[in-house]
C-alpha atoms as a PDB file:
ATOM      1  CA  UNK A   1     -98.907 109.411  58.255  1.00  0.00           C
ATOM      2  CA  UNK A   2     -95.319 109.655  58.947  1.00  0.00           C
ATOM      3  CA  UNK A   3     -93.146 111.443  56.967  1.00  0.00           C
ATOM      4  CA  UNK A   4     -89.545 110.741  56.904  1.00  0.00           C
ATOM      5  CA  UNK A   5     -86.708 112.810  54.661  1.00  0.00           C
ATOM      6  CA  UNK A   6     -83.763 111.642  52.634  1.00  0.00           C
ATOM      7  CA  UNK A   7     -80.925 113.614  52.768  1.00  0.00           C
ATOM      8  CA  UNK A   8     -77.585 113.393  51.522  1.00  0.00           C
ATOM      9  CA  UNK A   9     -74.497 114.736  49.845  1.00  0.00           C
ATOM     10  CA  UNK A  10     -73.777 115.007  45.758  1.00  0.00           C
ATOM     11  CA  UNK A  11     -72.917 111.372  44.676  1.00  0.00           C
ATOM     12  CA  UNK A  12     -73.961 109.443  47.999  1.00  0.00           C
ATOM     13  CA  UNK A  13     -76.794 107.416  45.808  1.00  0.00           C
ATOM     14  CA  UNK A  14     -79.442 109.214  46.985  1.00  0.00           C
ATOM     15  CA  UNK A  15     -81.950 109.023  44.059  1.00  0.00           C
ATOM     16  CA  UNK A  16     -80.858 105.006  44.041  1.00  0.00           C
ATOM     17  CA  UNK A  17     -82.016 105.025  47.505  1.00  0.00           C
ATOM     18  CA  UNK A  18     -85.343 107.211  46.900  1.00  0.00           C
ATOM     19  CA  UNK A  19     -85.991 104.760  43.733  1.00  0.00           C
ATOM     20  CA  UNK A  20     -85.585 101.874  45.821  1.00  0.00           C
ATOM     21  CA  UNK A  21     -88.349 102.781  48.017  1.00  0.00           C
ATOM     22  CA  UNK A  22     -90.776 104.167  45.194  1.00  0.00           C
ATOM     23  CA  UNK A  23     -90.679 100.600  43.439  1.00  0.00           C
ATOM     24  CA  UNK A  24     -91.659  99.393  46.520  1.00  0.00           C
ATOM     25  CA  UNK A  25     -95.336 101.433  46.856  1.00  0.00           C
ATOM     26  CA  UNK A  26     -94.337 104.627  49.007  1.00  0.00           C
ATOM     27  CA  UNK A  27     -95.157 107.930  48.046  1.00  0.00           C
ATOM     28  CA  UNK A  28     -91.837 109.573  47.264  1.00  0.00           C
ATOM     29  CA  UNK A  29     -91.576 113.448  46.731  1.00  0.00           C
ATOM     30  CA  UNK A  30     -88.882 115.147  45.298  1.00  0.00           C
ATOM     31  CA  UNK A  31     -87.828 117.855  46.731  1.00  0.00           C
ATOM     32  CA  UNK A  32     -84.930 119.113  44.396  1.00  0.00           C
ATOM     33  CA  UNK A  33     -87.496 118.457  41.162  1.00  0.00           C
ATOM     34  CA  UNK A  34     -90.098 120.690  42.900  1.00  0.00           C
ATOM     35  CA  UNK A  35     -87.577 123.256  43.121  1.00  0.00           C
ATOM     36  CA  UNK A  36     -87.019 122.791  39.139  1.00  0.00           C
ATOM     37  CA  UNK A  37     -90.583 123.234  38.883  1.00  0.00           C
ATOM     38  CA  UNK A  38     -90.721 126.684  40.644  1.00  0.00           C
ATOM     39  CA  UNK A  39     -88.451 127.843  37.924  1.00  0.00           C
ATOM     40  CA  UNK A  40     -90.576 127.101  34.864  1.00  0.00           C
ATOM     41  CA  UNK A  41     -92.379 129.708  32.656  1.00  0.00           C
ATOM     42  CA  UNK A  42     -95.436 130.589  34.331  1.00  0.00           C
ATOM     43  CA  UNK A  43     -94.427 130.233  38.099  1.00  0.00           C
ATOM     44  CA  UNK A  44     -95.437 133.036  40.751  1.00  0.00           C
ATOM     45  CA  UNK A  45     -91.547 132.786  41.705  1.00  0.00           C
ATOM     46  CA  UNK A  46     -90.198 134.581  38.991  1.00  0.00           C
ATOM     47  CA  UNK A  47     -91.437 137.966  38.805  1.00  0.00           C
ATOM     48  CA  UNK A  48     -90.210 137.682  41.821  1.00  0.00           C
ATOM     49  CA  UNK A  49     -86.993 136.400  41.141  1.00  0.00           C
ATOM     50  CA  UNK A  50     -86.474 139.299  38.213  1.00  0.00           C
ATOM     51  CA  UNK A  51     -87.249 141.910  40.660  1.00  0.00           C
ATOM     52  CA  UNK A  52     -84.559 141.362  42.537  1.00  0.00           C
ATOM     53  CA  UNK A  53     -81.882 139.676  40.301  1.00  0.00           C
ATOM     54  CA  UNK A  54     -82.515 141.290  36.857  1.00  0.00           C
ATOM     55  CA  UNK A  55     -85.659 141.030  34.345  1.00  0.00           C
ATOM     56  CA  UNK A  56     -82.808 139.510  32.052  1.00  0.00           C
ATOM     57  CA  UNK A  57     -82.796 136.377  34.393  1.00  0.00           C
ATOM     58  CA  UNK A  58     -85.899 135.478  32.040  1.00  0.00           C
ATOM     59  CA  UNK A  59     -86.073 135.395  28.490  1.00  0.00           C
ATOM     60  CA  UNK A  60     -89.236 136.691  26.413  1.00  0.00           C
ATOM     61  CA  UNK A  61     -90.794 133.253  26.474  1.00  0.00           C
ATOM     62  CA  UNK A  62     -90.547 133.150  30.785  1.00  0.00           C
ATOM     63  CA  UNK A  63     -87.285 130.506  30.748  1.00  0.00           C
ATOM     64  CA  UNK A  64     -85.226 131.214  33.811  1.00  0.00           C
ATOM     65  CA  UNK A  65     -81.879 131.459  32.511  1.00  0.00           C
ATOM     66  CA  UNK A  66     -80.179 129.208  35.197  1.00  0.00           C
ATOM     67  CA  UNK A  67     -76.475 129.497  34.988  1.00  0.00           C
ATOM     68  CA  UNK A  68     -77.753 133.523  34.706  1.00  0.00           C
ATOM     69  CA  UNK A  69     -79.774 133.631  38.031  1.00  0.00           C
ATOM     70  CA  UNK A  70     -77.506 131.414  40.069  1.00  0.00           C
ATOM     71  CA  UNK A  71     -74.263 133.334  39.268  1.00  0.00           C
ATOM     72  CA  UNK A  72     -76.174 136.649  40.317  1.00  0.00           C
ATOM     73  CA  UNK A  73     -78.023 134.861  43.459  1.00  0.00           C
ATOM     74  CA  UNK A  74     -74.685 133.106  44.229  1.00  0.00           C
ATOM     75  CA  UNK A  75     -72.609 135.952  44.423  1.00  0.00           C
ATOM     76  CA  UNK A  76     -72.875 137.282  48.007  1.00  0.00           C
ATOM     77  CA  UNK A  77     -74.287 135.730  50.795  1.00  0.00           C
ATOM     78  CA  UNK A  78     -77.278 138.082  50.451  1.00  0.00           C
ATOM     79  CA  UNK A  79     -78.179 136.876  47.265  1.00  0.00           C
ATOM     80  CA  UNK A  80     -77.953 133.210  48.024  1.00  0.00           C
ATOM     81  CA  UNK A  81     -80.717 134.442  51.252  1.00  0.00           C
ATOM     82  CA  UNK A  82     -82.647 136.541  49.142  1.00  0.00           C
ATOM     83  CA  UNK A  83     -83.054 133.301  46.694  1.00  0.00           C
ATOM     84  CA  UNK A  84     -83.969 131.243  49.397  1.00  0.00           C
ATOM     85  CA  UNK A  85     -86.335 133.887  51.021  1.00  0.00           C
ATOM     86  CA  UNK A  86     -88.441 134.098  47.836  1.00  0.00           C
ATOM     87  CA  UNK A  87     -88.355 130.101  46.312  1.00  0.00           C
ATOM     88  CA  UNK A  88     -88.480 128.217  49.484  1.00  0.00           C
ATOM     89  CA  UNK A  89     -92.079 129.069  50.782  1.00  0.00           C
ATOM     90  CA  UNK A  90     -93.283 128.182  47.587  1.00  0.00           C
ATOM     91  CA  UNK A  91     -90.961 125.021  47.599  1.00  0.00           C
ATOM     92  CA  UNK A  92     -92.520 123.793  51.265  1.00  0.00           C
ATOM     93  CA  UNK A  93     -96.024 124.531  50.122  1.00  0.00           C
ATOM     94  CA  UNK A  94     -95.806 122.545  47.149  1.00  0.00           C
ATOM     95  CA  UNK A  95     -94.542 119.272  49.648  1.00  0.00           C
ATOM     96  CA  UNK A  96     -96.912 119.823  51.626  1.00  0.00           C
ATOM     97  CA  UNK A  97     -99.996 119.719  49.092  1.00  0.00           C
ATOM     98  CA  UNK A  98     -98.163 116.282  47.615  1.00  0.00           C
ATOM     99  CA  UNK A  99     -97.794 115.038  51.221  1.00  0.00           C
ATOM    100  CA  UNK A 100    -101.579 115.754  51.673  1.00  0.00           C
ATOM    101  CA  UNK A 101    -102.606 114.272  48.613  1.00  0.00           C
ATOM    102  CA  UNK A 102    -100.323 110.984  50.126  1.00  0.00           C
ATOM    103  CA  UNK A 103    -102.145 110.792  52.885  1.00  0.00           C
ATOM    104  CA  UNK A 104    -105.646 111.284  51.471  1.00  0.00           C
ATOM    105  CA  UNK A 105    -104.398 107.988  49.860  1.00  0.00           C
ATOM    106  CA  UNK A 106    -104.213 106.456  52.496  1.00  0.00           C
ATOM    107  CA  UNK A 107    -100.035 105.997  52.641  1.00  0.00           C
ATOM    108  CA  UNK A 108     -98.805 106.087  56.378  1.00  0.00           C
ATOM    109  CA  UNK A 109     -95.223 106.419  55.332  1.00  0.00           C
ATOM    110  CA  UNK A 110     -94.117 109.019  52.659  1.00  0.00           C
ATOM    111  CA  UNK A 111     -90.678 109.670  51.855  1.00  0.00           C
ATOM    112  CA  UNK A 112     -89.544 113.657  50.899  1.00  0.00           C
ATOM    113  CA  UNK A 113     -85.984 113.834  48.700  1.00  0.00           C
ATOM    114  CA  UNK A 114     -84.284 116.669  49.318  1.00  0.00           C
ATOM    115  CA  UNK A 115     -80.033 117.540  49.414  1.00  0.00           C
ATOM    116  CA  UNK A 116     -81.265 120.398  51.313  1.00  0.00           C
ATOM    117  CA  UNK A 117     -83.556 119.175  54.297  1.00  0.00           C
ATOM    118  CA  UNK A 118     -80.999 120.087  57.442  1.00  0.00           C
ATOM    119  CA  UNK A 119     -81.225 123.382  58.729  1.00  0.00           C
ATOM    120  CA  UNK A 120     -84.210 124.415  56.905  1.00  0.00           C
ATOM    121  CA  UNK A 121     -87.900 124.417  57.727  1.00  0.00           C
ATOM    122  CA  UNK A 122     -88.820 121.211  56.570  1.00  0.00           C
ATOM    123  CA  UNK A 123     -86.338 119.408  59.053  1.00  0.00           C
ATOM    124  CA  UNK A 124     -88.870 119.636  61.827  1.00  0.00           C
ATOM    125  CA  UNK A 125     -91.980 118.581  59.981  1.00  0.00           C
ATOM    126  CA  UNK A 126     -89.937 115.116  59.342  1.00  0.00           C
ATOM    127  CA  UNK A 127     -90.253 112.218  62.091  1.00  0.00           C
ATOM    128  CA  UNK A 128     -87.587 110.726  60.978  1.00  0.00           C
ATOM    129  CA  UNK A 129     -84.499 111.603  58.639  1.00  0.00           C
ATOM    130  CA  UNK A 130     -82.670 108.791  56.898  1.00  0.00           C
ATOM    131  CA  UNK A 131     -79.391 109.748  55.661  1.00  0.00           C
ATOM    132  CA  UNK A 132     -77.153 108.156  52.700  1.00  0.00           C
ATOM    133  CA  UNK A 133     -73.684 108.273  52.799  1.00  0.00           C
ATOM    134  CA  UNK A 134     -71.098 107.146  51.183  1.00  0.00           C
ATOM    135  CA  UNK A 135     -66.869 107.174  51.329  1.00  0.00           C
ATOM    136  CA  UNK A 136     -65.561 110.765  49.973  1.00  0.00           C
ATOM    137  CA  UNK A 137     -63.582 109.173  46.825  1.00  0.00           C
ATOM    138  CA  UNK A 138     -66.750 106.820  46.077  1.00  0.00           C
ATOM    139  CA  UNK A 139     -69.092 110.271  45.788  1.00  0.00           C
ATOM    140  CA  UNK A 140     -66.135 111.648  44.177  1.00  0.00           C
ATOM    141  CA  UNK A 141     -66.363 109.082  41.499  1.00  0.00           C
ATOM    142  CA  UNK A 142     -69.862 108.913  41.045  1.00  0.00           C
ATOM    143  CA  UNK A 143     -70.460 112.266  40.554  1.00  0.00           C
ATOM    144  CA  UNK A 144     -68.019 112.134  37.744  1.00  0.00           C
ATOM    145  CA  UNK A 145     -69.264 109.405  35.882  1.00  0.00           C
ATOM    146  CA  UNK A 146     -72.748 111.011  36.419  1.00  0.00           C
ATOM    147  CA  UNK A 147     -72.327 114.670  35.160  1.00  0.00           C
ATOM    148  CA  UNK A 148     -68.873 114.026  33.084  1.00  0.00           C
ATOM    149  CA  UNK A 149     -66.909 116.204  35.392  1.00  0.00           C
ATOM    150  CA  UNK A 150     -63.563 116.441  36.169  1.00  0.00           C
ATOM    151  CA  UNK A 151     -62.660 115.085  39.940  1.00  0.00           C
ATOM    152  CA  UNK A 152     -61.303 118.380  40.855  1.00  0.00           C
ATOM    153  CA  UNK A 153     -65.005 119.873  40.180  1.00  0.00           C
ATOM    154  CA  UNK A 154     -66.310 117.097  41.558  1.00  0.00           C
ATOM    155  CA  UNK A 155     -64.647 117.601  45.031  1.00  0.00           C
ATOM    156  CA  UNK A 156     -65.218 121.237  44.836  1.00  0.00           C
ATOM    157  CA  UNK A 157     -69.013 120.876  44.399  1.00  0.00           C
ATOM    158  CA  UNK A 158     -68.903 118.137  47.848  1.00  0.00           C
ATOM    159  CA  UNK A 159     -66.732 120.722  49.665  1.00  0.00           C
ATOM    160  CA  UNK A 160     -69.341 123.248  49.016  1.00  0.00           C
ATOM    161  CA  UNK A 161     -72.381 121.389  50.690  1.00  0.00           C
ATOM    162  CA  UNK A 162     -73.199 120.794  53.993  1.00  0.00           C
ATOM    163  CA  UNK A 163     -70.940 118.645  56.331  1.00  0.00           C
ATOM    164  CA  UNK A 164     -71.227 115.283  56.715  1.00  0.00           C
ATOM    165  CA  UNK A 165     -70.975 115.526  60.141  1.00  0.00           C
ATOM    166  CA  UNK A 166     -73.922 117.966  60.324  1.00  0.00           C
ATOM    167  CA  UNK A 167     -76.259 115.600  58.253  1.00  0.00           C
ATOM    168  CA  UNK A 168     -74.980 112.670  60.513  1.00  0.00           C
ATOM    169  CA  UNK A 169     -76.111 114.655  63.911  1.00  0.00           C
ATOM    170  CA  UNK A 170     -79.295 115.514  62.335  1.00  0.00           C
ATOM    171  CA  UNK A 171     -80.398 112.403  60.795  1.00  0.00           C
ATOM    172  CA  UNK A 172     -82.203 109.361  62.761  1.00  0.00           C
ATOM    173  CA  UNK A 173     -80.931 106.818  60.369  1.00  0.00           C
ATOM    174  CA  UNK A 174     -77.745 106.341  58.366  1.00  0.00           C
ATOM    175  CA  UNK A 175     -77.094 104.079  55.402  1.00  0.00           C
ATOM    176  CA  UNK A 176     -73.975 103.884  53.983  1.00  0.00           C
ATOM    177  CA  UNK A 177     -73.930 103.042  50.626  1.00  0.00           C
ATOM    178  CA  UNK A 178     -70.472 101.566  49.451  1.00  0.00           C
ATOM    179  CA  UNK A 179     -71.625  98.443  47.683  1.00  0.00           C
ATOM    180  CA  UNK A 180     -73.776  97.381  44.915  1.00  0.00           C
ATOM    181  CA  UNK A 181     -77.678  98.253  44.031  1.00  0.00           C
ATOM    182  CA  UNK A 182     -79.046  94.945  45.563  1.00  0.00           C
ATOM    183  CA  UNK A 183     -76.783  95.674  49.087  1.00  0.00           C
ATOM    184  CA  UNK A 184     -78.395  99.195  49.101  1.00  0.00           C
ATOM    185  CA  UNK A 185     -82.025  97.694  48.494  1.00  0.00           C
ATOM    186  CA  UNK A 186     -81.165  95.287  51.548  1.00  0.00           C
ATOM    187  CA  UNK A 187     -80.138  98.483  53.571  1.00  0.00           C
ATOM    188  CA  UNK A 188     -83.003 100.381  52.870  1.00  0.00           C
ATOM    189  CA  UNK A 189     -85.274  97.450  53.463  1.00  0.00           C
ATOM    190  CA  UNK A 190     -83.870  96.974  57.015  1.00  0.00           C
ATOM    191  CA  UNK A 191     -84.692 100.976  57.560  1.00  0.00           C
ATOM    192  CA  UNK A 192     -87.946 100.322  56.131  1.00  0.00           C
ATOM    193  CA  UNK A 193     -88.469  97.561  59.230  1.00  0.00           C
ATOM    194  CA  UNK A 194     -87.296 100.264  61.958  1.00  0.00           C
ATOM    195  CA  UNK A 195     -90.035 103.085  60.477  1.00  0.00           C
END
């Protein structure tokens, strides 16, 4: 079975893309709602987690209190590594049971979501890396009219993720997606062809 990520930047259409190839029968794993996952009551992650950023990052029911946790782990470059450190083994190892269970299904192409795919682990264990761009102001816009932000945030949250350029030199595939739905489900399709 191949397996083949989907990266991109906040507001490049992404999910659109991800959704596109779900409705069409491929196993689709989401890499960003796993990490959700490792943060809800009950996960091994988060004794973890309060060890090192505060038993307060927790309240007496087990919720991680987000904004809480990320403004500690956030703070200093250490913390942002020590986050990483303890979520993302957990992270890869839940993938890789879904991309099991894919292929005991018999799928011979399975797609893995994830903004954060570059640079990390993961990148080698995908053959191929499709990723979705789109123009600056369009992403800008997007992300906006998604999360009811002000453009300002909007451009400060792209700024802070990884380069376009960096994506573009990793990634096998590129799909630029500055039109409507039914020109991104004709881009994807064509990508679909080449894997």
């Amino acid at each position: 079975m191949k397996v083949v990520g989907i990266t991109g930047r906040s507001g490049c259409g992404k999910s659109s893309a991800t959704k596109f190839l779900a409705g069409q029968g491929y196993p689709c794993i989401d890499a960003d709602l796993i990490a959700r996952e490792m943060l809800l009551p009950g996960s091994p992650c988060i004794a973890q987690l309060q060890e090192k950023f505060g038993a307060d990052i927790a309240d007496e029911n087990g919720n991680v209190r987000r904004r809480l946790l990320a403004d500690r782990a956030f703070a200093t470059p250490a913390g942002t590594r020590a986050l990483t450190a303890i979520t993302q083994p957990e992270i890869l190892h839940r993938i890789e049971t879904r991309l099991q269970e894919a292929e005991q299904g018999g799928a011979e192409l399975a797609f893995v979501d994830g903004a954060v795919i570059v640079g990390t682990p993961f990148e080698a264990r995908c053959d191929a890396l499709v990723l979705i761009s789109a123009p600056y102001d369009t992403s800008v816009a997007r992300i906006c009219a998604r999360d009811g932000i002000a453009p300002e945030m909007a451009r400060r949250r792209l700024d802070a993720q990884t380069p376009i350029e960096t994506l573009r030199a990793a990634a096998t595939h590129e799909v630029v997606n500055d039109g409507t739905a039914e020109q991104l489900a004709e881009k994807m399709h064509a990508v679909l062809q080449q894997l």
